[in-house]
C-alpha atoms as a PDB file:
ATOM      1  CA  UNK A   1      99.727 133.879  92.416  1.00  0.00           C
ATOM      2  CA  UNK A   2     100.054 130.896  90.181  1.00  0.00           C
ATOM      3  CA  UNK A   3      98.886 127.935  92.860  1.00  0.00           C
ATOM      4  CA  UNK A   4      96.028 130.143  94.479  1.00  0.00           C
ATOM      5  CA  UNK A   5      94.600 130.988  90.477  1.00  0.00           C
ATOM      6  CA  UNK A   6      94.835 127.787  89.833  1.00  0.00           C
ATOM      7  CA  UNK A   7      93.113 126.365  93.003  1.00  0.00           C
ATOM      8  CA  UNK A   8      90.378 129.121  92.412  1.00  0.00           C
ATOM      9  CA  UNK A   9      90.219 127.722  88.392  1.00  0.00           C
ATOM     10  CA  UNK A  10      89.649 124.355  89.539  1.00  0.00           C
ATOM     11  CA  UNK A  11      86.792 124.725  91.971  1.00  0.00           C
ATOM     12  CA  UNK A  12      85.116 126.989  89.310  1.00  0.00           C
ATOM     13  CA  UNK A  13      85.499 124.579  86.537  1.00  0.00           C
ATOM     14  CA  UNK A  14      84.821 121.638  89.128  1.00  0.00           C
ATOM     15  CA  UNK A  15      80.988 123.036  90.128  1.00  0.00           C
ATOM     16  CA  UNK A  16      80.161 124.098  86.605  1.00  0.00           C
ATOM     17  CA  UNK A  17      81.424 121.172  84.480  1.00  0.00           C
ATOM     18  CA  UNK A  18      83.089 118.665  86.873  1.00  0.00           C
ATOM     19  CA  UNK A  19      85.869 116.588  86.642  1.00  0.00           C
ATOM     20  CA  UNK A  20      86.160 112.884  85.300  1.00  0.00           C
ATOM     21  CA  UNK A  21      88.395 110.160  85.351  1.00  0.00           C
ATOM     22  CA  UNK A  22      87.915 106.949  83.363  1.00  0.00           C
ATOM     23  CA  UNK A  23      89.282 103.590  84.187  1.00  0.00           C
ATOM     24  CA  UNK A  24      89.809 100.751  82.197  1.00  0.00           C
ATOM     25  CA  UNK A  25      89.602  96.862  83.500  1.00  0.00           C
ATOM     26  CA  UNK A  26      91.071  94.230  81.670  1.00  0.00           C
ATOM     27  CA  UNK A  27      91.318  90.767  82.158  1.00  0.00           C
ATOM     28  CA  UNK A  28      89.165  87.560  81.825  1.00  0.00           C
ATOM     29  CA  UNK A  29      87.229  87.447  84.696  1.00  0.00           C
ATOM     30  CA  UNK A  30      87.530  91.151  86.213  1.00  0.00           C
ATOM     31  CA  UNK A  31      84.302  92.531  86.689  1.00  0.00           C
ATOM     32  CA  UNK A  32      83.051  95.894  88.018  1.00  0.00           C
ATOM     33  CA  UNK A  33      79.771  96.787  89.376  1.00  0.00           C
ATOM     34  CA  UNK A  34      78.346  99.918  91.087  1.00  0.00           C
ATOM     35  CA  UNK A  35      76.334  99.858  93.933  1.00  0.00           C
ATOM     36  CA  UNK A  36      75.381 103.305  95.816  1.00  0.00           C
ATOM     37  CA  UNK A  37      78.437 104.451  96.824  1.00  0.00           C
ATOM     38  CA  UNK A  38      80.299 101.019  96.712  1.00  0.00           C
ATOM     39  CA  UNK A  39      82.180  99.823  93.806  1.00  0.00           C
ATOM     40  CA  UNK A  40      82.129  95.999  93.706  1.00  0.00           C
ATOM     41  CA  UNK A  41      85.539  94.618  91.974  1.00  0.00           C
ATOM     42  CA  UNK A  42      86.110  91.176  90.725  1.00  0.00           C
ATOM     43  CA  UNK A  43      90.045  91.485  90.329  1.00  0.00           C
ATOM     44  CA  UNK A  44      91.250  87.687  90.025  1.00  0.00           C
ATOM     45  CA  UNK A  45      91.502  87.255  93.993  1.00  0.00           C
ATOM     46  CA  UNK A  46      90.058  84.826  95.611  1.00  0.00           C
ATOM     47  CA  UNK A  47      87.362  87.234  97.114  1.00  0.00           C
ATOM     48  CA  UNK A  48      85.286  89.733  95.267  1.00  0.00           C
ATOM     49  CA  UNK A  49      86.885  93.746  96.489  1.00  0.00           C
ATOM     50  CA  UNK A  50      84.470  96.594  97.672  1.00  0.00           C
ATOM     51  CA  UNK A  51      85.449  99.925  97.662  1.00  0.00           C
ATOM     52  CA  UNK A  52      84.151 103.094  99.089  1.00  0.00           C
ATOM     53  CA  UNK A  53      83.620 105.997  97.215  1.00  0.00           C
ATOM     54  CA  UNK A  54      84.699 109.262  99.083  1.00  0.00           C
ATOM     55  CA  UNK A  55      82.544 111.716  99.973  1.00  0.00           C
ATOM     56  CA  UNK A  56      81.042 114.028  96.433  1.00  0.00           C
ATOM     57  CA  UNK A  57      82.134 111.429  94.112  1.00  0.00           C
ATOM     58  CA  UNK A  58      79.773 109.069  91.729  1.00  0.00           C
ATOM     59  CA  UNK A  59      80.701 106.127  89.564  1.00  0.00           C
ATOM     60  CA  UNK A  60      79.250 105.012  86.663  1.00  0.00           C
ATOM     61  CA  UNK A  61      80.647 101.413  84.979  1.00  0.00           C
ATOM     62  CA  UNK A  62      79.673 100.340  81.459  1.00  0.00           C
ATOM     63  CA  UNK A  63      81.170  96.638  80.240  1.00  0.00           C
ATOM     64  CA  UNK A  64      84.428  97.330  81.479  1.00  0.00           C
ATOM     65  CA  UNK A  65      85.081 100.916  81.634  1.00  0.00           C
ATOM     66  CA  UNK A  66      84.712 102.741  85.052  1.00  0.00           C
ATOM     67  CA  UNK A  67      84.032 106.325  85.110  1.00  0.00           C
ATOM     68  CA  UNK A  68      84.257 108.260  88.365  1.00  0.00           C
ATOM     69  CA  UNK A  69      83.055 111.898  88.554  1.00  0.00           C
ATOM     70  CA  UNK A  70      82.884 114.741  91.103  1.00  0.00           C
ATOM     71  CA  UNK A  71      83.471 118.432  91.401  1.00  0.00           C
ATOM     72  CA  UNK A  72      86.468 118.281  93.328  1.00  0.00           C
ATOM     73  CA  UNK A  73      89.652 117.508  91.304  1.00  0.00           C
ATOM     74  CA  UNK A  74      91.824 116.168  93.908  1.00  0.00           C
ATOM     75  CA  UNK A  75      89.189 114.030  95.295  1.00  0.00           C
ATOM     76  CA  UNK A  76      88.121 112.294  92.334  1.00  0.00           C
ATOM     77  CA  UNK A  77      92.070 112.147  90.711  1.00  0.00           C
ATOM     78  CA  UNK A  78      92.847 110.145  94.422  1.00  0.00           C
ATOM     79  CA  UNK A  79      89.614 107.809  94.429  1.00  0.00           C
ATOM     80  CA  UNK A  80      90.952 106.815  90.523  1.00  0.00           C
ATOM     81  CA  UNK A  81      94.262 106.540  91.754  1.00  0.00           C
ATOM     82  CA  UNK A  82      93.470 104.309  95.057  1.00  0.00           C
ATOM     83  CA  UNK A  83      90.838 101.982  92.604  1.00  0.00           C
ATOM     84  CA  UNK A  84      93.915 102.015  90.370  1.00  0.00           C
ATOM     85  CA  UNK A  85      96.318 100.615  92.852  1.00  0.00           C
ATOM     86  CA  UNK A  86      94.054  97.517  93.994  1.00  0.00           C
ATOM     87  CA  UNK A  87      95.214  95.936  90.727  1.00  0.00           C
ATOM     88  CA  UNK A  88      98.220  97.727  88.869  1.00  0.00           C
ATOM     89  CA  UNK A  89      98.659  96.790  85.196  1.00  0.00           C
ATOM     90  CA  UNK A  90     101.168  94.369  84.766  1.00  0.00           C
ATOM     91  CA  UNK A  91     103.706  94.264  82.388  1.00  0.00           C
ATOM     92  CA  UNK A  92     103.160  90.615  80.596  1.00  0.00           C
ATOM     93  CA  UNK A  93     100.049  89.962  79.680  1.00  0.00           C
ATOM     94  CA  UNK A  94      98.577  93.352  80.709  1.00  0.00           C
ATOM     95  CA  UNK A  95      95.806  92.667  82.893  1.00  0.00           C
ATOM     96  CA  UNK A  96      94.810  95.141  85.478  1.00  0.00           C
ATOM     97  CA  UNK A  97      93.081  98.405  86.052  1.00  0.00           C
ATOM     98  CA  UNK A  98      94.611 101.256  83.620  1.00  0.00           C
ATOM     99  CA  UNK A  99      93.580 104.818  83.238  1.00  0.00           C
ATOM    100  CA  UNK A 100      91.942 105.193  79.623  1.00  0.00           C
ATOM    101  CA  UNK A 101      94.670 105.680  76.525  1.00  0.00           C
ATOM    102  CA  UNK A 102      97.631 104.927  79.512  1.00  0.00           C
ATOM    103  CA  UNK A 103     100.115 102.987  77.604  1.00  0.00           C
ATOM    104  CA  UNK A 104     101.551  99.893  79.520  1.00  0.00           C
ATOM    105  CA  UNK A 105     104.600  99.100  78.009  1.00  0.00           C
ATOM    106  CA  UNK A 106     104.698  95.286  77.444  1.00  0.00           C
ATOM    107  CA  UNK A 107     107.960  93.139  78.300  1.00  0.00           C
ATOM    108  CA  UNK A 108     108.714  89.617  76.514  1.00  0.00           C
ATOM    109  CA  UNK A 109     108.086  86.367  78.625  1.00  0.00           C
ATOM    110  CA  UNK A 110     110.533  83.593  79.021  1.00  0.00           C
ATOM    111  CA  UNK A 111     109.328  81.931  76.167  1.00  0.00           C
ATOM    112  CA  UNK A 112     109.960  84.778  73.951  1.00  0.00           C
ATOM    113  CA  UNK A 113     113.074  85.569  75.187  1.00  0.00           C
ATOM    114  CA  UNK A 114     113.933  81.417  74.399  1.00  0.00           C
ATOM    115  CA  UNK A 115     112.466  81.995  71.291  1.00  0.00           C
ATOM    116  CA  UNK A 116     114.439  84.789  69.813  1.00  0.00           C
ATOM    117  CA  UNK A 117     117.868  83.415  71.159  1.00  0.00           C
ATOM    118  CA  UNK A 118     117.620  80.354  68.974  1.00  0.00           C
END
């Protein structure tokens, strides 16, 4: 009973409030723009990144915060986690695509590392 309630929960709750997923882009440079049902990434590569939105799901981007919405759960968690994956967080300086209040734990560089041992 407790995967079928659930199931049935979610596509309630997904066609009277809808689910959302927020993204966060961060670095000099990256850029995000929505266009239809293409989101336009500028990621630090040497060529700009389009990606398709699946089927029920709609993107919204203010400055640099990327908000995808839909009713189905699944389909909206996987589009975040596919946009997500283009450009992970890294562990340095930080820059990447993060979900909203995901904590990316920083390491020291070399030069802190030198740094301390002296």
């Amino acid at each position: 009973m407790g995967l079928t309630h659930k199931l049935v929960i979610n596509m309630i709750t997904g066609v009277t409030a809808g689910f959302s997923k927020q993204l966060e882009i961060i670095g000099v440079g990256f850029k995000v723009a929505v266009a239809g049902s293409k989101i336009n990434l500028d990621l630090g590569f040497s060529h700009p990144v389009t990606f398709e939105l699946p089927k029920g799901v709609e993107a919204k981007a203010e400055k640099n915060i990327l908000t995808l919405s839909g009713p189905d759960k699944q389909v909206v968690g996987q589009a975040a986690a596919a946009i997500r994956k283009l450009r992970k967080p890294e562990p340095y300086k930080g820059k990447g695509i993060r979900y909203v209040g995901e904590a990316v734990r920083q390491k020291a560089g070399k030069a802190a590392k030198a740094a301390g041992a002296k």
